[in-house]
N, C-alpha and C. Protein backbone atom coordinates (compact mmCIF):
# COMPACT_ATOMS: atom_id res chain seq x y z
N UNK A 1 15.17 -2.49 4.24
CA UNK A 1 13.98 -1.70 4.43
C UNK A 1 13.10 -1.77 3.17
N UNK A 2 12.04 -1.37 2.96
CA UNK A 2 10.92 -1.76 2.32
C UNK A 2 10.96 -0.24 1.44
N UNK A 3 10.49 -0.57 -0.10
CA UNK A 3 10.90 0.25 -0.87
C UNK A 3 9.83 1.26 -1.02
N UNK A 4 9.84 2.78 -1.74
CA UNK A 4 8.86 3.64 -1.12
C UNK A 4 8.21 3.72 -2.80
N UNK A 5 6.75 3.75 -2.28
CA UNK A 5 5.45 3.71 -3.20
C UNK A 5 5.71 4.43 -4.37
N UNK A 6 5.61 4.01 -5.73
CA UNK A 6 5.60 4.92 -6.69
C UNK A 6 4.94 5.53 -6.69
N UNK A 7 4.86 7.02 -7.53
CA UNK A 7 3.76 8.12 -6.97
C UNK A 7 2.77 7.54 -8.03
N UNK A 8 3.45 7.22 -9.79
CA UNK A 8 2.26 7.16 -10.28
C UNK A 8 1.95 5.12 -10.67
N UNK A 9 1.09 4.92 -11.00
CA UNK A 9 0.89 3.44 -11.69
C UNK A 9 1.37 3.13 -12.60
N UNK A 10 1.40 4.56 -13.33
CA UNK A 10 2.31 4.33 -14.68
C UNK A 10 3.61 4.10 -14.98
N UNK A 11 4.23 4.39 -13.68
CA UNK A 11 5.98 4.32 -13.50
C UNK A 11 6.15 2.50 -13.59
N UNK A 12 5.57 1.66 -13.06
CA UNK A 12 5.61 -0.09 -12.81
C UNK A 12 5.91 -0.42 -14.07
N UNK A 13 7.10 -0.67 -14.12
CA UNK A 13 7.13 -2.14 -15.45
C UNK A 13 6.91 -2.80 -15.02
N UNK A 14 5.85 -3.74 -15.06
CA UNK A 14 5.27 -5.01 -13.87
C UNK A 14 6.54 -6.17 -14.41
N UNK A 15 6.63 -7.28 -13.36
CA UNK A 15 7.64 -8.27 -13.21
C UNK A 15 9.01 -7.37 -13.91
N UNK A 16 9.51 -6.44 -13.43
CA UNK A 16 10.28 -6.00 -14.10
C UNK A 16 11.12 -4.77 -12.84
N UNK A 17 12.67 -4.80 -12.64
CA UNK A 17 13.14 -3.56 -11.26
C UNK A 17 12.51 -2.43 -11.69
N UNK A 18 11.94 -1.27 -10.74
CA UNK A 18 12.04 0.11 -10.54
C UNK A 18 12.42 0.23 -9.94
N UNK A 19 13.56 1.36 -10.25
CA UNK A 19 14.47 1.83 -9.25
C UNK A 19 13.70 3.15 -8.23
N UNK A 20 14.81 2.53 -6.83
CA UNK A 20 13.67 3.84 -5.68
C UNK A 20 14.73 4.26 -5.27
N UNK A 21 15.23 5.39 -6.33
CA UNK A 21 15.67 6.43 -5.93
C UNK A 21 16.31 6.73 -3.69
N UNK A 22 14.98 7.05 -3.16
CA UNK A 22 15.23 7.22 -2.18
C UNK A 22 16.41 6.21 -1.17
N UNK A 23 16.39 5.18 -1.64
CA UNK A 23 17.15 4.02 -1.18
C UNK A 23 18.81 3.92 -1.56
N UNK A 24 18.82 4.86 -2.87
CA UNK A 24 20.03 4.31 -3.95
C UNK A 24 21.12 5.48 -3.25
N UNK A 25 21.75 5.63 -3.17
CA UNK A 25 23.21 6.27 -3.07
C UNK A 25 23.93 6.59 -4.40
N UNK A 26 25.16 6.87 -4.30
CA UNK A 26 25.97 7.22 -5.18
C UNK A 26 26.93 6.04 -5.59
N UNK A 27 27.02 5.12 -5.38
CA UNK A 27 27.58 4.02 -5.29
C UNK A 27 26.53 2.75 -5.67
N UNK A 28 25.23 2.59 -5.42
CA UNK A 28 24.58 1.83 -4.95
C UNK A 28 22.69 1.98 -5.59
N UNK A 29 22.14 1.67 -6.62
CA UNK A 29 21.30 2.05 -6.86
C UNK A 29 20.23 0.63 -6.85
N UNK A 30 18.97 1.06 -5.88
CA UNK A 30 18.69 0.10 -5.23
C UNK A 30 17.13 -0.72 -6.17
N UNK A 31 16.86 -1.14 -6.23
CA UNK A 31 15.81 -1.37 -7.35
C UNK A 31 14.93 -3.19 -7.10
N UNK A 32 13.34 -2.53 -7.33
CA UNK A 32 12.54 -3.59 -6.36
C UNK A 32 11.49 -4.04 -7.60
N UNK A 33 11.32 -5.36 -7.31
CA UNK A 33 10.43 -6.03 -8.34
C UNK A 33 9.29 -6.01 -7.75
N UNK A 34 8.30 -5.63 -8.48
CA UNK A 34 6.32 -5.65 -8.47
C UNK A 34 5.44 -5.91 -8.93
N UNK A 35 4.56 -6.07 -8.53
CA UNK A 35 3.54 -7.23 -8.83
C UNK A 35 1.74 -6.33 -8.89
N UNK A 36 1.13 -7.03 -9.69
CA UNK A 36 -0.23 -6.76 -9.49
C UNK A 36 -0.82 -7.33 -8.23
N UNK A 37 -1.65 -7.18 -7.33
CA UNK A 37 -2.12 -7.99 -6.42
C UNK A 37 -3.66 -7.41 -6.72
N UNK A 38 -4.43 -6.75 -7.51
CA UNK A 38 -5.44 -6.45 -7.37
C UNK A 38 -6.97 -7.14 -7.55
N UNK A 39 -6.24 -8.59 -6.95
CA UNK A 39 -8.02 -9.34 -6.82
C UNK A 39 -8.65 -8.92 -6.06
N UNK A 40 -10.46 -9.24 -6.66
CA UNK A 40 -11.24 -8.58 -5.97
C UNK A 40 -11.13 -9.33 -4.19
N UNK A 41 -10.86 -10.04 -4.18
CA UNK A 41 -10.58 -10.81 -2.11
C UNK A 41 -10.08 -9.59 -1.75
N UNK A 42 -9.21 -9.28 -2.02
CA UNK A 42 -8.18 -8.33 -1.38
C UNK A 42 -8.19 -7.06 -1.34
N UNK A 43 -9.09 -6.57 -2.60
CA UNK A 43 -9.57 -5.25 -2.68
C UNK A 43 -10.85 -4.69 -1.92
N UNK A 44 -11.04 -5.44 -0.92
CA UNK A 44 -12.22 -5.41 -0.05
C UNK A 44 -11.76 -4.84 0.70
N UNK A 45 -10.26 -4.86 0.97
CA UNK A 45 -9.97 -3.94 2.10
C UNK A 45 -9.03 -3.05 2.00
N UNK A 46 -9.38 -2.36 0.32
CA UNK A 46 -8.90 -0.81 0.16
C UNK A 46 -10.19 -0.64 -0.48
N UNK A 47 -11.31 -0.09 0.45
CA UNK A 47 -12.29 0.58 -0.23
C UNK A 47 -12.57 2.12 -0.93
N UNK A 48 -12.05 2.13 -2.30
CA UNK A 48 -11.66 3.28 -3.01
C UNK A 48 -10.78 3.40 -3.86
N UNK A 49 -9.58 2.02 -3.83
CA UNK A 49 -8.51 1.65 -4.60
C UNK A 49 -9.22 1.14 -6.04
N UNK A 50 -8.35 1.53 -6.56
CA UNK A 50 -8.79 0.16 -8.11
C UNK A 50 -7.87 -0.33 -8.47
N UNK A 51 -6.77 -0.07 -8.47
CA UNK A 51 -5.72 -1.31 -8.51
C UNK A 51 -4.48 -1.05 -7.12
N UNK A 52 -3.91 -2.17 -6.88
CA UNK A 52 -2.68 -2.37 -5.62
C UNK A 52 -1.85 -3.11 -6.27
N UNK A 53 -0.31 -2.72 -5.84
CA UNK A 53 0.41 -3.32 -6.47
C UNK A 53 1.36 -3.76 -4.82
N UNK A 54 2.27 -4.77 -4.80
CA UNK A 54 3.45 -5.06 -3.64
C UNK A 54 4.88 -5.22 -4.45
N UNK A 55 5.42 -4.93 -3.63
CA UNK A 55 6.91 -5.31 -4.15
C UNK A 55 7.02 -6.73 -4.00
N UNK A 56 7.93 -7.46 -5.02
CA UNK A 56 8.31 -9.05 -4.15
C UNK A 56 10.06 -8.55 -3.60
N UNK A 57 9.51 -9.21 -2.47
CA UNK A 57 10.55 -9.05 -1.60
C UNK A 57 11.75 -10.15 -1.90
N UNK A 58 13.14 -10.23 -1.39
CA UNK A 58 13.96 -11.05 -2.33
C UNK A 58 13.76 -12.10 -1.46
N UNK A 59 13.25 -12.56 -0.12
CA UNK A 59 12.99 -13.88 0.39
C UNK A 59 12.01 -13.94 0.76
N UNK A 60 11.15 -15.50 0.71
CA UNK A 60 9.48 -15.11 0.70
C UNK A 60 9.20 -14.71 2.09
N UNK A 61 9.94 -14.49 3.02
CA UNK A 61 9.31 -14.24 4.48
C UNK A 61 9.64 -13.23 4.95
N UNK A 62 10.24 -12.13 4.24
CA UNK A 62 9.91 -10.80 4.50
C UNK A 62 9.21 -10.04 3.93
N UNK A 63 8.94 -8.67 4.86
CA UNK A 63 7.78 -8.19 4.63
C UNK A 63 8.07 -7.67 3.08
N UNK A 64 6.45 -7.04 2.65
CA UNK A 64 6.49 -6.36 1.40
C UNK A 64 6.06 -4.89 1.63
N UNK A 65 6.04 -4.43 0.79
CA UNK A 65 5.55 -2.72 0.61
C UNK A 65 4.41 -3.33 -0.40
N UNK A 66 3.09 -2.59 0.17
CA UNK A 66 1.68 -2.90 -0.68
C UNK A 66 1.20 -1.30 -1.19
N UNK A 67 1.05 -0.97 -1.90
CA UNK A 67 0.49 0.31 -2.62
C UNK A 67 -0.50 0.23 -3.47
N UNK A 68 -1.32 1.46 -3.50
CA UNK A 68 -2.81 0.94 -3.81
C UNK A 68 -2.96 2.38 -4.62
N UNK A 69 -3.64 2.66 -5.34
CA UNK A 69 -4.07 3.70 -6.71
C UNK A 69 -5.46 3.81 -7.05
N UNK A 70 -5.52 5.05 -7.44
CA UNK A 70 -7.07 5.26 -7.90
C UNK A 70 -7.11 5.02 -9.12
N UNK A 71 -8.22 5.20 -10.08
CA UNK A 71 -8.58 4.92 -11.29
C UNK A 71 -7.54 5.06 -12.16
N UNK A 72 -7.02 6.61 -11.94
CA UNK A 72 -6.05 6.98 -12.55
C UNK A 72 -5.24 6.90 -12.64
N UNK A 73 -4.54 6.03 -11.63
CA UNK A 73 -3.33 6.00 -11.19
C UNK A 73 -2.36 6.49 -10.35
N UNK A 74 -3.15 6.97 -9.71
CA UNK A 74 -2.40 8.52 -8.45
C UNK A 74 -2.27 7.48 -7.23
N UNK A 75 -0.82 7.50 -6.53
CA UNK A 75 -1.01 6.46 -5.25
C UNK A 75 -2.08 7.12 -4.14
N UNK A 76 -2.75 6.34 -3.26
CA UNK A 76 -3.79 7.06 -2.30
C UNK A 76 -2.45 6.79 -0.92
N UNK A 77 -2.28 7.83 -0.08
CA UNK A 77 -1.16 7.88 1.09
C UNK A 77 -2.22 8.05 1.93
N UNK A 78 -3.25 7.81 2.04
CA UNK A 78 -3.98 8.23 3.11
C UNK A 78 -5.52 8.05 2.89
N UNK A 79 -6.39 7.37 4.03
CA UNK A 79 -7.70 6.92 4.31
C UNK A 79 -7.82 5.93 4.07
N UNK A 80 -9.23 5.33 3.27
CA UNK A 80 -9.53 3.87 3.47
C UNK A 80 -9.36 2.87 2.15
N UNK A 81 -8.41 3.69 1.27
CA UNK A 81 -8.14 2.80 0.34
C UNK A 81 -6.68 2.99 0.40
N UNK A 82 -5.36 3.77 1.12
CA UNK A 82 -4.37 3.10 1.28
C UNK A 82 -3.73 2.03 1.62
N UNK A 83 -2.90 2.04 0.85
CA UNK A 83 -1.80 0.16 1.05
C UNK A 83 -1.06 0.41 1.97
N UNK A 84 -1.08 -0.93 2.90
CA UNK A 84 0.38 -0.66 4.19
C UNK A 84 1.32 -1.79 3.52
N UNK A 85 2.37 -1.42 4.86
CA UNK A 85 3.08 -2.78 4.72
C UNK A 85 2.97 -4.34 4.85
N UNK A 86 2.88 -5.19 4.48
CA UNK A 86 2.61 -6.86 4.70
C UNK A 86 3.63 -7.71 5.58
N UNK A 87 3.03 -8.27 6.87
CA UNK A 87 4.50 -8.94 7.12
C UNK A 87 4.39 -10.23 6.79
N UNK A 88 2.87 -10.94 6.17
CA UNK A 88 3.15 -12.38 5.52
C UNK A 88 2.51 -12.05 4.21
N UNK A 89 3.37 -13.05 3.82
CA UNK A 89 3.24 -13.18 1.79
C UNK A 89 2.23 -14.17 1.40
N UNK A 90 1.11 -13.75 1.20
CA UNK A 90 -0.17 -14.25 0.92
C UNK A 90 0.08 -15.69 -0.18
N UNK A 91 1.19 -15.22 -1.25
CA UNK A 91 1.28 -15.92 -2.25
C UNK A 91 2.08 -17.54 -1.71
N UNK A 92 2.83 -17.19 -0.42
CA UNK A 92 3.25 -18.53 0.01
C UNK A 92 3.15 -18.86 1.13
N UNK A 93 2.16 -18.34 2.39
CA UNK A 93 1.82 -18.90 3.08
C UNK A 93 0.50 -18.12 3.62
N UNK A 94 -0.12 -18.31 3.22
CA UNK A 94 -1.91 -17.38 3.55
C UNK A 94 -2.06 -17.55 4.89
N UNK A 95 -1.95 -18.47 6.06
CA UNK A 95 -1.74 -19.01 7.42
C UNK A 95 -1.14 -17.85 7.66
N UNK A 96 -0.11 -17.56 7.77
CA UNK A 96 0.82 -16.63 8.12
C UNK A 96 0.37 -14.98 7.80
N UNK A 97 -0.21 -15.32 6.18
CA UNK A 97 -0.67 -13.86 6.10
C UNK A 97 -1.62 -13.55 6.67
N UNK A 98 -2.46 -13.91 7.35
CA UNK A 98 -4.09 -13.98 7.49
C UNK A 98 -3.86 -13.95 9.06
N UNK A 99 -2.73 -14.25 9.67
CA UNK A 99 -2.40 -14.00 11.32
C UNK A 99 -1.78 -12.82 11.41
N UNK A 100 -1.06 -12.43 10.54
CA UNK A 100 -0.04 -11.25 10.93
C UNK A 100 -0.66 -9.97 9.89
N UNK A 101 -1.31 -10.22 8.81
CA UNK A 101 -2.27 -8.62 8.22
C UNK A 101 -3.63 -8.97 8.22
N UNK A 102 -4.47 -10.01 8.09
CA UNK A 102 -5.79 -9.71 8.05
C UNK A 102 -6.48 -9.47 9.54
N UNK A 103 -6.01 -10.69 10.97
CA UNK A 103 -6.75 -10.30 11.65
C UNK A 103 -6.62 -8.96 12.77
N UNK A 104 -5.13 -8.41 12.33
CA UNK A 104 -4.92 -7.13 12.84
C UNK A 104 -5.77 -6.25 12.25
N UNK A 105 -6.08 -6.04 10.68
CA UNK A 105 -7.13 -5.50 10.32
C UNK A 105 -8.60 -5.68 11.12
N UNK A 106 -8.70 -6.94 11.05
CA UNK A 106 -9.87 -7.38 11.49
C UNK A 106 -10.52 -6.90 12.73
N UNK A 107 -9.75 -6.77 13.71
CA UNK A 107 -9.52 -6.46 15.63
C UNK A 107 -9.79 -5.19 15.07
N UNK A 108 -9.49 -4.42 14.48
CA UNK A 108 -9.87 -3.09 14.08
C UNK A 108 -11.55 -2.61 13.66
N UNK A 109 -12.02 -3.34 12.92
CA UNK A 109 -13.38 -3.67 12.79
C UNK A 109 -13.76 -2.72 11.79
N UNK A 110 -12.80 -2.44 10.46
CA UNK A 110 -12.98 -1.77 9.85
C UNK A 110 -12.39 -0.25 9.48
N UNK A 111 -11.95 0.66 10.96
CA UNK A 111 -11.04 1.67 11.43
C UNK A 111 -9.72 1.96 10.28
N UNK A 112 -9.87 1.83 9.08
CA UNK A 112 -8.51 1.96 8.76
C UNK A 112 -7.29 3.00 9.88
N UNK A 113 -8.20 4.20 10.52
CA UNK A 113 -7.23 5.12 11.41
C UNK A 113 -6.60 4.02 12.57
N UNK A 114 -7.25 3.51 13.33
CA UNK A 114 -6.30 2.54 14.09
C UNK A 114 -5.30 1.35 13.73
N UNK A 115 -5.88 0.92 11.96
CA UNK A 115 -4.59 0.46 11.44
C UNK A 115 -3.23 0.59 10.97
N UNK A 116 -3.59 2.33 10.55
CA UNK A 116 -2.79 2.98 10.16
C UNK A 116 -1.25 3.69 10.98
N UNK A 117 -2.44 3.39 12.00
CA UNK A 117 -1.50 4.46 13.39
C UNK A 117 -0.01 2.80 13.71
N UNK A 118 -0.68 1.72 12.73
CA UNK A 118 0.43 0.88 13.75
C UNK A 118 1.44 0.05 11.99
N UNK A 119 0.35 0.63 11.18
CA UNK A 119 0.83 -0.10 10.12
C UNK A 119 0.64 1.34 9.09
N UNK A 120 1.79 2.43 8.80
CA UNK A 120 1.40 3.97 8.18
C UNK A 120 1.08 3.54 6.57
N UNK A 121 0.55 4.01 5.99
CA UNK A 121 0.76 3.81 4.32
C UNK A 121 2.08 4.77 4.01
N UNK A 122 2.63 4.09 3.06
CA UNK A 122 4.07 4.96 2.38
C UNK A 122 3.08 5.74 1.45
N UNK A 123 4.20 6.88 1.91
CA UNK A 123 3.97 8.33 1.11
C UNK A 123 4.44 8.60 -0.55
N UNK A 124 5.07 7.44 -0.60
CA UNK A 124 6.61 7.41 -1.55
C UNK A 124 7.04 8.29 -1.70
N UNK A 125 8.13 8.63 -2.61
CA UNK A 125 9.23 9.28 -2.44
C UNK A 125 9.29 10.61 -3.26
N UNK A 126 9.34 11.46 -2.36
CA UNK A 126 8.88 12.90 -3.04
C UNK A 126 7.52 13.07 -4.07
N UNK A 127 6.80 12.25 -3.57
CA UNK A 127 5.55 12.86 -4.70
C UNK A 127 4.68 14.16 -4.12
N UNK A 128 4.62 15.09 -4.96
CA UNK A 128 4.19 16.27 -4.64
C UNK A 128 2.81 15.65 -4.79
N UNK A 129 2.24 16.96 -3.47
CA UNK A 129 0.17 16.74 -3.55
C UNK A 129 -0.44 16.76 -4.62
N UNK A 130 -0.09 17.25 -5.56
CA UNK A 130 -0.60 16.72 -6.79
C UNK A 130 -1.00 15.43 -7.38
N UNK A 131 0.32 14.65 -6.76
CA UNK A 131 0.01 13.30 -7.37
C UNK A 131 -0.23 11.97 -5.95
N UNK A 132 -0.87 12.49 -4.95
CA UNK A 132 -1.13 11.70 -3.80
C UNK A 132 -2.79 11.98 -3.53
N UNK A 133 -3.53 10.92 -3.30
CA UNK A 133 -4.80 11.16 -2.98
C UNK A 133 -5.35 10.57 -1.69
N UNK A 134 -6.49 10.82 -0.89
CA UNK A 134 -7.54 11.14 -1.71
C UNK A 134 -6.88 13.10 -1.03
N UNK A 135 -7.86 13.86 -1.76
CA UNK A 135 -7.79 15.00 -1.96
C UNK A 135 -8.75 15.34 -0.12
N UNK A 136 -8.10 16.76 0.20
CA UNK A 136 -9.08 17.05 2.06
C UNK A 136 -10.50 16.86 1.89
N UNK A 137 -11.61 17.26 0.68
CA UNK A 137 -12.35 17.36 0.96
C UNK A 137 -12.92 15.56 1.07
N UNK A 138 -12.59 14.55 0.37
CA UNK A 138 -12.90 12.88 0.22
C UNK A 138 -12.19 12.04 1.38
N UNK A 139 -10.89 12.61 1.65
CA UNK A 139 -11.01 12.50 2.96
C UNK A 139 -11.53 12.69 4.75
N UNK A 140 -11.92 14.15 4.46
CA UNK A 140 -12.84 14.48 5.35
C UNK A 140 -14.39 13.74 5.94
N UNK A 141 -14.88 13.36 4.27
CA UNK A 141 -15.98 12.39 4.02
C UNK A 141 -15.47 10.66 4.73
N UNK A 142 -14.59 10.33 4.38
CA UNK A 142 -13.65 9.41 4.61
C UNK A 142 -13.88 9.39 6.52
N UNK A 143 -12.96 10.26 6.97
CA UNK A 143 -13.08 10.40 8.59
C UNK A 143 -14.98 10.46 9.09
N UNK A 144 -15.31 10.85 8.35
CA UNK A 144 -16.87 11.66 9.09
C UNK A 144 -17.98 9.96 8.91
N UNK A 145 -17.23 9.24 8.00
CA UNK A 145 -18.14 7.70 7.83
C UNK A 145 -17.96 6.75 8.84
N UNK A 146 -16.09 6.80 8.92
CA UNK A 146 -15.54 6.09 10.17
C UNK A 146 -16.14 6.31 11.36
N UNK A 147 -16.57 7.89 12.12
CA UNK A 147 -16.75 8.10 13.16
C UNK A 147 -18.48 8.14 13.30
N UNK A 148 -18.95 8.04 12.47
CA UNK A 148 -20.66 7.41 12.26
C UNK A 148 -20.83 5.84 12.73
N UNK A 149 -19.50 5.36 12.61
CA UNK A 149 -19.88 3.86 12.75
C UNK A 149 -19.10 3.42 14.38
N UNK A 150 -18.42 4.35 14.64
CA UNK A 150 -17.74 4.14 15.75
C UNK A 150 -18.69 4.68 17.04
């Protein structure tokens, strides 16, 4: 299973394990390598993110966990700059990624809510509202743009 979003940006030793807790047992402590992914191509479609990070997964053809952050570093779990899950790995076969996450995005026509409903953003793992964004009132703004265009 796919590892759950750090709450902050600052937790990533980039190319380096963080351990996710939620996964690990008493026996068994489970720990996932991550990556920057935040070119501007890709950041076109977290409008509000400033940086995204993915896990690398341990074989290139499973999926990844994609997580996306505001300025500050707070993960966003919700609206139009959350990260979902990936089921192709851009870095080794773009064909694949571009059939199975971009044009599902795409068929959407922008809707992050109908992407979401089939692809959720991770909440990660126990982060209190404090450290999850965007906040009701930027989300509200968020819903009220979507349904202007719909």
């Amino acid at each position: 299973s796919l590892p759950s979003c750090p709450c902050l940006l600052l937790e990533i030793p980039y190319d380096q394990l963080l351990t996710d807790w939620k996964q690990s047992t008493h026996r068994l402590i489970k720990k996932f390598k991550w990556r920057d992914v935040s070119e501007p191509s890709d950041m076109v479609y977290y409008p509000g993110a400033s940086r995204c990070i993915e896990h690398v997964p341990d074989h290139h053809d499973l999926p990844s966990q994609h997580c996306c952050y505001t300025d500050v570093g707070i993960l966003i779990t919700r609206g139009s700059g959350a990260g979902s899950p990936r089921l192709g790995n851009s870095r080794i076969n773009s064909e694949v990624h571009e059939e199975l996450d971009v044009k599902p995005w795409l068929s959407c026509q922008g809707d992050w809510r109908k992407y979401h409903l089939v692809r959720p953003p991770n909440k990660g793992h126990k982060c209190s509202k404090f450290t999850t964004a965007p906040d009701d009132k930027e989300y509200e703004r968020q819903l009220k743009q979507i349904d202007r265009k719909s």
